[in-house]
N, C-alpha and C. Protein backbone atom coordinates (compact mmCIF):
# COMPACT_ATOMS: atom_id res chain seq x y z
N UNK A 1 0.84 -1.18 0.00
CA UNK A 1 0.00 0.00 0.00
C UNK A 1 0.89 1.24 0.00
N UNK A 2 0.58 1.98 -0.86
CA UNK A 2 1.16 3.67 -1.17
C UNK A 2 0.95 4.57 -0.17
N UNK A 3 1.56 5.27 0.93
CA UNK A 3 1.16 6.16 1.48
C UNK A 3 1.54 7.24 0.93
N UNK A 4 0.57 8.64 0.92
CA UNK A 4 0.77 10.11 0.52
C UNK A 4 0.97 11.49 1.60
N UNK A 5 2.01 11.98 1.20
CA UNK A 5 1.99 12.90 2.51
C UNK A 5 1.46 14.31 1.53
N UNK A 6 0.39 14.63 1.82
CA UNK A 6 -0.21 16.37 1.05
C UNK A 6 0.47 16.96 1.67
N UNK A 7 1.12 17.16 2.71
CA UNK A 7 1.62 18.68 3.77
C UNK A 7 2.52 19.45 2.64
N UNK A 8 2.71 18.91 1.56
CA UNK A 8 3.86 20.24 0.63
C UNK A 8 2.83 20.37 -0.14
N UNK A 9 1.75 19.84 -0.21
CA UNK A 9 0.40 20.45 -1.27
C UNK A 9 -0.03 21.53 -0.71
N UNK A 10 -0.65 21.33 0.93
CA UNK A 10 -1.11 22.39 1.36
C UNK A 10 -0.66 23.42 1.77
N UNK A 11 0.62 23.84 1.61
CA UNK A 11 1.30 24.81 2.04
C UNK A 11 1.25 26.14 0.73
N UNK A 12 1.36 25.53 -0.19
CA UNK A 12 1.20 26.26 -1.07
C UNK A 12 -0.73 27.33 -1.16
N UNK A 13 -1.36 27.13 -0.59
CA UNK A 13 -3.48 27.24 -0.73
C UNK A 13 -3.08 28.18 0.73
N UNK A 14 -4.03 29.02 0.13
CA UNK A 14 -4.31 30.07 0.92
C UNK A 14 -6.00 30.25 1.09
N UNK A 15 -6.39 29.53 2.26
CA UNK A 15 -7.87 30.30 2.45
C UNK A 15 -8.59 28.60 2.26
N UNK A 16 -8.20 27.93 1.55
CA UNK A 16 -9.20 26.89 1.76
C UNK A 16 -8.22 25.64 1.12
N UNK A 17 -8.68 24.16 1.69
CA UNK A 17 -7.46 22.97 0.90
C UNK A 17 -8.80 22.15 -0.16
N UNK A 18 -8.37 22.78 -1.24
CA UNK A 18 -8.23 22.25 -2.67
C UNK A 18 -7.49 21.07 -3.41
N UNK A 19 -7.69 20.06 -2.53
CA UNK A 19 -7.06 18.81 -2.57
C UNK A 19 -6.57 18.49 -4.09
N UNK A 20 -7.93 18.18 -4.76
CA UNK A 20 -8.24 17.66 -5.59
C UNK A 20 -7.44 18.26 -6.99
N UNK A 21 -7.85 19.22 -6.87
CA UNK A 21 -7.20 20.47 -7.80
C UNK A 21 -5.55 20.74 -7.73
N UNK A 22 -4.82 20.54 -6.83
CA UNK A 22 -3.79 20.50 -6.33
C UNK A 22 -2.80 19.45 -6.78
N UNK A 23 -3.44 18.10 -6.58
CA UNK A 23 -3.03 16.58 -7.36
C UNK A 23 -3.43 16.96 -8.84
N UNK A 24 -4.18 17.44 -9.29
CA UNK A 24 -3.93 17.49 -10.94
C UNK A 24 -3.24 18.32 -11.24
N UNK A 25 -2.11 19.57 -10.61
CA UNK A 25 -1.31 20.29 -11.04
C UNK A 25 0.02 19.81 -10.39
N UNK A 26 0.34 18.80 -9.66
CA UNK A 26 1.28 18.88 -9.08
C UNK A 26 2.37 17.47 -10.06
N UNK A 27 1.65 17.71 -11.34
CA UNK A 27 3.11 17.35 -12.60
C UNK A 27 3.39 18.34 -13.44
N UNK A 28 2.97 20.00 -12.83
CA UNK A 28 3.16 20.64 -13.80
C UNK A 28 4.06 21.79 -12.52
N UNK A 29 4.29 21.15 -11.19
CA UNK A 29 5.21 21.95 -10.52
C UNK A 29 6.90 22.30 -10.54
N UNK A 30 7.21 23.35 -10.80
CA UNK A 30 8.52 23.25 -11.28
C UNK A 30 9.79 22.39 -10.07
N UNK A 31 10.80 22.58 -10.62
CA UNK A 31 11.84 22.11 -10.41
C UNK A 31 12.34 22.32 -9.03
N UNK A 32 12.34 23.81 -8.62
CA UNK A 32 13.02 24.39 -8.02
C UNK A 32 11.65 24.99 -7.31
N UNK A 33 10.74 23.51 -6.71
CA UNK A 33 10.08 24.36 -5.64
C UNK A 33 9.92 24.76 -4.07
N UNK A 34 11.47 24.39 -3.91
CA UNK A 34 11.30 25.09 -2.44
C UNK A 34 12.44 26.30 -2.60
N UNK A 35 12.35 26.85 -3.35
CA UNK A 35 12.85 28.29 -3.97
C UNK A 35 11.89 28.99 -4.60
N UNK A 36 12.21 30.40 -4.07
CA UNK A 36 12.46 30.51 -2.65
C UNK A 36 11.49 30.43 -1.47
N UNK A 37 12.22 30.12 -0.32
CA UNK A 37 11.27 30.19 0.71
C UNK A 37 10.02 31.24 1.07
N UNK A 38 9.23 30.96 1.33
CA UNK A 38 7.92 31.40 1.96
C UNK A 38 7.30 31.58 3.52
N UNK A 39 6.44 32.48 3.89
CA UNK A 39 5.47 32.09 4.94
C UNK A 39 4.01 32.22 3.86
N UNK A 40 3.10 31.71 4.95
CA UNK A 40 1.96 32.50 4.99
C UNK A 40 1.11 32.13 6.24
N UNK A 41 0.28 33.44 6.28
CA UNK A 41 -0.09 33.16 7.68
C UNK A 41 -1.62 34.18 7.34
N UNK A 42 -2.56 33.49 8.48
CA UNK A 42 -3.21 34.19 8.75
C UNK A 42 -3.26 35.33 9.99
N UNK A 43 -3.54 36.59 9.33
CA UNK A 43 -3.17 37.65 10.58
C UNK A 43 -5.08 38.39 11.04
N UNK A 44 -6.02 37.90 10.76
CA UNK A 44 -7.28 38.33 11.05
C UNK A 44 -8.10 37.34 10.46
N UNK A 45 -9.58 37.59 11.10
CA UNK A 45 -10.59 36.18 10.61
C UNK A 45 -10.41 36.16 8.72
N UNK A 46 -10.14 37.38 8.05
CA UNK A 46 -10.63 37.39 6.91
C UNK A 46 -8.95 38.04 6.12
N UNK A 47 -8.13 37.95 6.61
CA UNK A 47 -6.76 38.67 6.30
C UNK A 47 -5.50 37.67 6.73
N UNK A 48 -4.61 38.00 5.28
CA UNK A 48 -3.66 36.95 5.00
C UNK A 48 -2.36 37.64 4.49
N UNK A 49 -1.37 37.01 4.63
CA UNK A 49 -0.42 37.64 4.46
C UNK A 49 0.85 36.31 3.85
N UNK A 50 1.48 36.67 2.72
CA UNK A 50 2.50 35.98 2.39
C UNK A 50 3.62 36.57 2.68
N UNK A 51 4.42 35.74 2.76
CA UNK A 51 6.12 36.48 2.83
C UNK A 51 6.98 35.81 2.32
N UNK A 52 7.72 36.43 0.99
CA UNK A 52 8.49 35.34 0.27
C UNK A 52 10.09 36.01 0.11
N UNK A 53 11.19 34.90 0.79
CA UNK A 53 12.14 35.61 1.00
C UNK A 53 13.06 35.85 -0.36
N UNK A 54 13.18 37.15 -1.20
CA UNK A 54 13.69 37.30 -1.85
C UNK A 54 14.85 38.55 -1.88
N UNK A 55 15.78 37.63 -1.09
CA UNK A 55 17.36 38.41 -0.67
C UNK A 55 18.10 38.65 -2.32
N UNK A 56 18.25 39.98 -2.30
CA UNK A 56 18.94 40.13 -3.30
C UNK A 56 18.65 40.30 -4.55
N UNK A 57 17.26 40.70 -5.14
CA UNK A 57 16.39 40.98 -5.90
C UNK A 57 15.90 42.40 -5.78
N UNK A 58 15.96 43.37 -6.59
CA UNK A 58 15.37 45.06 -6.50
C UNK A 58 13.93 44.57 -6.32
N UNK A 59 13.09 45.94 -6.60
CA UNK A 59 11.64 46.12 -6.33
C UNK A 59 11.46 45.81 -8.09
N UNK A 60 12.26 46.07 -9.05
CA UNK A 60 11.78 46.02 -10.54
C UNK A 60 12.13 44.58 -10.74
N UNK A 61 12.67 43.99 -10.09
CA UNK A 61 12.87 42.60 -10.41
C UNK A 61 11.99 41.51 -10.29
N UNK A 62 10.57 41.98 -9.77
CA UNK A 62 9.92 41.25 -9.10
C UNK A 62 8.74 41.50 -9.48
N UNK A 63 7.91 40.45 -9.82
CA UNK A 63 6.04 41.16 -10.84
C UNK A 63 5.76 40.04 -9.79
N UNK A 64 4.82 40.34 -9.58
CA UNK A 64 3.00 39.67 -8.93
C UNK A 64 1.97 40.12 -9.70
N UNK A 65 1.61 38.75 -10.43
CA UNK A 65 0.53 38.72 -11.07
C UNK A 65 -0.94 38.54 -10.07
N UNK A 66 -2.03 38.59 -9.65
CA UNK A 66 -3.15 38.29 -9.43
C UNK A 66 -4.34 37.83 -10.60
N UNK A 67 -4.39 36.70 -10.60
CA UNK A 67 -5.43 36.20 -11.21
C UNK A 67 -6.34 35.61 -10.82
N UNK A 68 -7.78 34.84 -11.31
CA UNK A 68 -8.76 34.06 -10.64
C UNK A 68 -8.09 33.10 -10.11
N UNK A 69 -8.47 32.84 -8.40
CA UNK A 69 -7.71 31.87 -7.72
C UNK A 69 -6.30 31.67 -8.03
N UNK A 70 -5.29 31.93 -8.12
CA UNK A 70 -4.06 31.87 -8.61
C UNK A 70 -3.35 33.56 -8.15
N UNK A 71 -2.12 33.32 -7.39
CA UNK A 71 -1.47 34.49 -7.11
C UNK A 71 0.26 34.02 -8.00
N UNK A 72 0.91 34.59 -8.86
CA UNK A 72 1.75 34.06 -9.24
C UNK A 72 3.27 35.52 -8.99
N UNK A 73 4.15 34.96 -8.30
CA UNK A 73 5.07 36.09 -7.66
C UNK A 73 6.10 35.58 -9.04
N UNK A 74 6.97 35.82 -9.39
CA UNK A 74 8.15 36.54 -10.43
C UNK A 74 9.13 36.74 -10.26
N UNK A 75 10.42 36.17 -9.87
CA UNK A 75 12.08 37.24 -9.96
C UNK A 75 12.48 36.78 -11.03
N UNK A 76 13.04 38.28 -11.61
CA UNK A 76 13.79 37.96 -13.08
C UNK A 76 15.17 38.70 -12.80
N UNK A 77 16.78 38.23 -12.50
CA UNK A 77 17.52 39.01 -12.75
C UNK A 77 17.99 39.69 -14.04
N UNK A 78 18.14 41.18 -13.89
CA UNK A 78 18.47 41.69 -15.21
C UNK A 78 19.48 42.32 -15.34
N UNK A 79 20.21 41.58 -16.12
CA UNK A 79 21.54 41.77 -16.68
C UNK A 79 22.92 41.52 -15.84
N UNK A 80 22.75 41.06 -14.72
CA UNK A 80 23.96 41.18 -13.78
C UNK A 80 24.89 39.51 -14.29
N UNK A 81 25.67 40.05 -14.16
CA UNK A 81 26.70 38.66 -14.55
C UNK A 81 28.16 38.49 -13.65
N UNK A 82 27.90 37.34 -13.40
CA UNK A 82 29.13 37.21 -12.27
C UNK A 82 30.36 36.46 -12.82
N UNK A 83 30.30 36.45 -14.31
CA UNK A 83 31.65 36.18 -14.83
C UNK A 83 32.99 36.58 -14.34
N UNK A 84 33.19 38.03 -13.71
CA UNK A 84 34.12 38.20 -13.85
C UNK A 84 34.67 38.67 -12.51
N UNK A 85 33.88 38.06 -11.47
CA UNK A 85 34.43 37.43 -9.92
C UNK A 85 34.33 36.02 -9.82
N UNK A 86 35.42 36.38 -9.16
CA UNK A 86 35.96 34.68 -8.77
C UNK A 86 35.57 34.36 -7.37
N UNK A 87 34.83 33.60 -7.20
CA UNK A 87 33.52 32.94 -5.80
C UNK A 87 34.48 32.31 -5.15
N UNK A 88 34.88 32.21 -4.07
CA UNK A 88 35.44 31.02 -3.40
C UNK A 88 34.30 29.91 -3.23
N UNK A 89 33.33 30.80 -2.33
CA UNK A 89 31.36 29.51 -2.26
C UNK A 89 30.26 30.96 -2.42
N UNK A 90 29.68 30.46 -3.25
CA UNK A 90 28.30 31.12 -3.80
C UNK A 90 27.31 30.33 -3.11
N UNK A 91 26.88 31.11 -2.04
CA UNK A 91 25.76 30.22 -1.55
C UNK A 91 24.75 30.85 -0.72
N UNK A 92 24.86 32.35 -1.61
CA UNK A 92 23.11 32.55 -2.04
C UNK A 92 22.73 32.79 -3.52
N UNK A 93 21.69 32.51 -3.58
CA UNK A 93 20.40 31.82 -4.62
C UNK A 93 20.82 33.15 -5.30
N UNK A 94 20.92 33.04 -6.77
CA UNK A 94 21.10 34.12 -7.59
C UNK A 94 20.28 33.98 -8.71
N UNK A 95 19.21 33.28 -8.45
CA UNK A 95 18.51 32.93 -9.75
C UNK A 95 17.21 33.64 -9.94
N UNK A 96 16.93 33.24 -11.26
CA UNK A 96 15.12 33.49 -11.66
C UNK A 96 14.55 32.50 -10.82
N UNK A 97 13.07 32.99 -10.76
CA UNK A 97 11.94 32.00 -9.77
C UNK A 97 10.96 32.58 -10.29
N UNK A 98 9.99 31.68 -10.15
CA UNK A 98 8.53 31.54 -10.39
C UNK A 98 7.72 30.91 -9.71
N UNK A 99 6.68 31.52 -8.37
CA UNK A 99 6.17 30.93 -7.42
C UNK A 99 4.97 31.35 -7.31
N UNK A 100 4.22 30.17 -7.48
CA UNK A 100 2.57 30.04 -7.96
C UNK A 100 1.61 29.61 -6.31
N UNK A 101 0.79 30.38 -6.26
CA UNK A 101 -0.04 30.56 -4.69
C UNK A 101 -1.62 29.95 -5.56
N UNK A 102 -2.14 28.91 -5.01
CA UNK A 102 -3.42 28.85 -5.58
C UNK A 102 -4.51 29.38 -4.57
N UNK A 103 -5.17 30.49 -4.77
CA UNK A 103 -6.08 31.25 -3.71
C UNK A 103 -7.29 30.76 -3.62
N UNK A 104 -8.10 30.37 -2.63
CA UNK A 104 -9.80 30.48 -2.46
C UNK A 104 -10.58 31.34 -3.08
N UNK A 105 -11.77 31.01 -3.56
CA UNK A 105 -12.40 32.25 -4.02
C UNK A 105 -12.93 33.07 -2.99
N UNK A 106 -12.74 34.42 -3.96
CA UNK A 106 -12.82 35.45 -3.11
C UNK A 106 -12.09 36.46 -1.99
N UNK A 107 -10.82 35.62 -2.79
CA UNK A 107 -9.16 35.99 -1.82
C UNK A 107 -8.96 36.77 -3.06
N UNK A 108 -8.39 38.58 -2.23
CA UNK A 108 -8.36 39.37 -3.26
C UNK A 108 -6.84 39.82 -2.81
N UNK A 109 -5.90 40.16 -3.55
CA UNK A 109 -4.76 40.85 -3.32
C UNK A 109 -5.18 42.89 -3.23
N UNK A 110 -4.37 42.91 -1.60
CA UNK A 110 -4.90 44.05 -1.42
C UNK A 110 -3.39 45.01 -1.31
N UNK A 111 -2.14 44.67 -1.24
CA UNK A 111 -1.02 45.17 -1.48
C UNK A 111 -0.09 44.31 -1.43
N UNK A 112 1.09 45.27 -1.71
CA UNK A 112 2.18 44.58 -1.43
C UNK A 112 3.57 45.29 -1.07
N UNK A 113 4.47 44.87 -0.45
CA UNK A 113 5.76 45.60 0.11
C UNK A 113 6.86 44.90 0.11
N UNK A 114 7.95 45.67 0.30
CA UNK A 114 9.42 44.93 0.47
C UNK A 114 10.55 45.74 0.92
N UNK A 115 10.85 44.67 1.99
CA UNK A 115 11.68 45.57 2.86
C UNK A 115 12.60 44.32 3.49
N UNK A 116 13.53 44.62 4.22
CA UNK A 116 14.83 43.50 4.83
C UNK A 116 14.85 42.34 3.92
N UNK A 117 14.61 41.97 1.73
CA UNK A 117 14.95 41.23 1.64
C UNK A 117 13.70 40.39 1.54
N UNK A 118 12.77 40.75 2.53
CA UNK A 118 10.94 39.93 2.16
C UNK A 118 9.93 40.65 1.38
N UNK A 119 9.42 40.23 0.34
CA UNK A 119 8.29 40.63 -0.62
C UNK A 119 6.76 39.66 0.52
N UNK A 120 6.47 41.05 1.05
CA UNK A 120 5.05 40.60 1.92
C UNK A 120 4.04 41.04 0.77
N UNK A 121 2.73 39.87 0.87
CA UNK A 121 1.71 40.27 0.33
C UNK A 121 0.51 40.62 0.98
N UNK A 122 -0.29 40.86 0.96
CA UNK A 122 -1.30 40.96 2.16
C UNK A 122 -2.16 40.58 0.73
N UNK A 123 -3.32 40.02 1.74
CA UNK A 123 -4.72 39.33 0.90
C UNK A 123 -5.94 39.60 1.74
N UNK A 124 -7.10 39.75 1.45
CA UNK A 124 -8.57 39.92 2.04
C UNK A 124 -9.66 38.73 1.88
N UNK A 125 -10.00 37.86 2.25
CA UNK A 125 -11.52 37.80 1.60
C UNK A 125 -12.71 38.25 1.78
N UNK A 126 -13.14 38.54 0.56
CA UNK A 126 -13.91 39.66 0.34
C UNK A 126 -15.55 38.96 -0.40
N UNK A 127 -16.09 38.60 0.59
CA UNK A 127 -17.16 37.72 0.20
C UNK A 127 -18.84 38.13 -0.22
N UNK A 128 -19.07 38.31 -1.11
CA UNK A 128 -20.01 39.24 -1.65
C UNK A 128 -21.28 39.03 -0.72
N UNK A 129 -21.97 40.33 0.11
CA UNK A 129 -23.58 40.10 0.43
C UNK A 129 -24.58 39.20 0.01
N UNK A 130 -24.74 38.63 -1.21
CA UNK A 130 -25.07 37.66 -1.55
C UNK A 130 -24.67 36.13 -1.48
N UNK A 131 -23.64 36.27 -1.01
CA UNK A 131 -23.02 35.18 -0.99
C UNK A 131 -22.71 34.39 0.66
N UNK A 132 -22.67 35.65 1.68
CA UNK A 132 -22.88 35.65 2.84
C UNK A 132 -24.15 34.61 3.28
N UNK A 133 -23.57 33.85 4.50
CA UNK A 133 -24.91 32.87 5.21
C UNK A 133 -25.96 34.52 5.71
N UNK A 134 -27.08 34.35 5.93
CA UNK A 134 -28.12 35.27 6.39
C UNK A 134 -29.16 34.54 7.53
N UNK A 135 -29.50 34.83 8.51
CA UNK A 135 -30.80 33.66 9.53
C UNK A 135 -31.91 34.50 8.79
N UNK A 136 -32.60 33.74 8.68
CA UNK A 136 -34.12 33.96 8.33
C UNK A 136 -35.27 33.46 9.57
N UNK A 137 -35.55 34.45 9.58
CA UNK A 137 -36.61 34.57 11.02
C UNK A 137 -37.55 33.80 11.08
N UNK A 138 -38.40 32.82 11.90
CA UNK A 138 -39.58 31.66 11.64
C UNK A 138 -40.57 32.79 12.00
N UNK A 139 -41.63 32.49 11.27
CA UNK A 139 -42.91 33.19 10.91
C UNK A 139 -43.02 34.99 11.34
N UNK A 140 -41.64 35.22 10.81
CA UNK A 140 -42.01 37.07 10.86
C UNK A 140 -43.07 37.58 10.08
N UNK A 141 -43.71 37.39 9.00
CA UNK A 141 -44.68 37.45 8.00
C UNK A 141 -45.76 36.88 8.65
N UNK A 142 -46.63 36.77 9.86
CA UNK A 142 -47.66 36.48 10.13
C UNK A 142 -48.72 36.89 9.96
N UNK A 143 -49.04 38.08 9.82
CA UNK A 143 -50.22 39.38 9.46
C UNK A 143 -50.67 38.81 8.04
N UNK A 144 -51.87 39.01 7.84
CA UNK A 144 -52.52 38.45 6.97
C UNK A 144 -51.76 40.02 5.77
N UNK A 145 -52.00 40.00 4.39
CA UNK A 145 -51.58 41.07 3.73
C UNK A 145 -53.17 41.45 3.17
N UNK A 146 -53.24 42.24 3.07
CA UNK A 146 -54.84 43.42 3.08
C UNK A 146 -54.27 44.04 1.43
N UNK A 147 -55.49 43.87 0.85
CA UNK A 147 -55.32 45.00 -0.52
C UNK A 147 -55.79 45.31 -0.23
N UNK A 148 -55.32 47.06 -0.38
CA UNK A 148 -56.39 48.26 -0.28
C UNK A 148 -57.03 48.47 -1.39
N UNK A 149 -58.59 49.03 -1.58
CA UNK A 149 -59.64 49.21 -2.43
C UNK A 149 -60.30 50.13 -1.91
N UNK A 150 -61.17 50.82 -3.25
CA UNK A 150 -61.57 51.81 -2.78
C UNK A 150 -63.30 51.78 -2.59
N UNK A 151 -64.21 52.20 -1.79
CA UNK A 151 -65.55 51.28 -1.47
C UNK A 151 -66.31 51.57 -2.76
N UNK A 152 -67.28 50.60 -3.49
CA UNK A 152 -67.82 50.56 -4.48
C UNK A 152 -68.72 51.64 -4.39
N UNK A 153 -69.10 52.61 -5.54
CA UNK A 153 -69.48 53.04 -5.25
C UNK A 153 -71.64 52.61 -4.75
N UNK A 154 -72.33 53.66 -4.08
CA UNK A 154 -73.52 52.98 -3.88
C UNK A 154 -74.65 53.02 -5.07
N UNK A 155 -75.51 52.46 -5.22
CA UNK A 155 -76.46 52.35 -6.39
C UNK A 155 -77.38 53.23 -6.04
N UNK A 156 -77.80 54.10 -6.87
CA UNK A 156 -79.33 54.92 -7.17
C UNK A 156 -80.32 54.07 -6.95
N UNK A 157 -81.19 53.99 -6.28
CA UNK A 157 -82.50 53.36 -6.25
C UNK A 157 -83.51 54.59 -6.18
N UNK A 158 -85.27 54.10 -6.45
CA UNK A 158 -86.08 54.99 -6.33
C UNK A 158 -85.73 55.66 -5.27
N UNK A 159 -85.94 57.18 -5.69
CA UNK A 159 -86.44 57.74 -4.38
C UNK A 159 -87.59 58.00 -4.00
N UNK A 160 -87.99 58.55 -3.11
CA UNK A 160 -89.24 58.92 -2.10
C UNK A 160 -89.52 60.26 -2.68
N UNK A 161 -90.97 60.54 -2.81
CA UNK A 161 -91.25 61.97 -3.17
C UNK A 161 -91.61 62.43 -1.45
């Protein structure tokens, strides 16, 4: 018998575990996916926050896409080349990355920042009035409902001399 451990599935889902959905993308996960490191956390009933450590990357180096369910973060280095130092040990990460967040519906990206080296995201869900549970009251509508009319008018009959 095969045992499966999900705990590196669910780390990636923010807001709800999408099992299912998760196992049909996870032959299309890249190479290099525990680069770079991550948090995420919840910081309020309805507020979320990622933190992805990207030491050594500018603010232009870095796109966040937001799409339906899908948050997709970006480092592209541009143009730097280390040809012409000689490393004794290189051993921080100098590469491109591409790191894909699959969101709950209704998880909206509400900013983002970077500072000491971490690209924080902050997230909301933002769950439409309609979509909200509501209690519905047992027999508030009890009163019978009345159409108003206006009285017929009365009929002429003989009169009396």
């Amino acid at each position: 018998m095969t045992r499966f451990d999900f705990t590196p599935y669910r780390r990636n889902t923010v807001g709800f575990d999408r099992l299912f959905e998760l196992l049909e993308t996870t032959g299309r996960a890249a190479q290099n996916e525990n680069y770079p490191p991550f948090n995420i956390e919840r910081t309020g009933e309805n507020d979320y926050k990622v933190t992805v450590a990207v030491a050594g990357f500018k603010m232009d180096e870095i796109d966040i896409v937001a799409q339906q369910n899908l948050l997709i973060v970006t480092g592209s280095k541009q143009g730097e080349s280390n040809d012409n130092r000689d490393f004794l040990h290189m051993g921080i990460a100098n590469r491109n990355f591409e790191r894909r967040f699959q969101l709950a519906d209704h998880i909206h990206v509400t900013d983002a920042d970077m500072a000491d080296g971490l690209l924080i995201i902050n997230l909301v869900r933002e769950v439409p009035e309609a979509l909200k549970p509501r209690k519905i009251a047992i027999g508030a509508n009890l009163t019978p409902t009345v159409i108003e009319h206006d009285a017929a008018p009365k009929k002429k009959g003989p009169q009396a001399v």
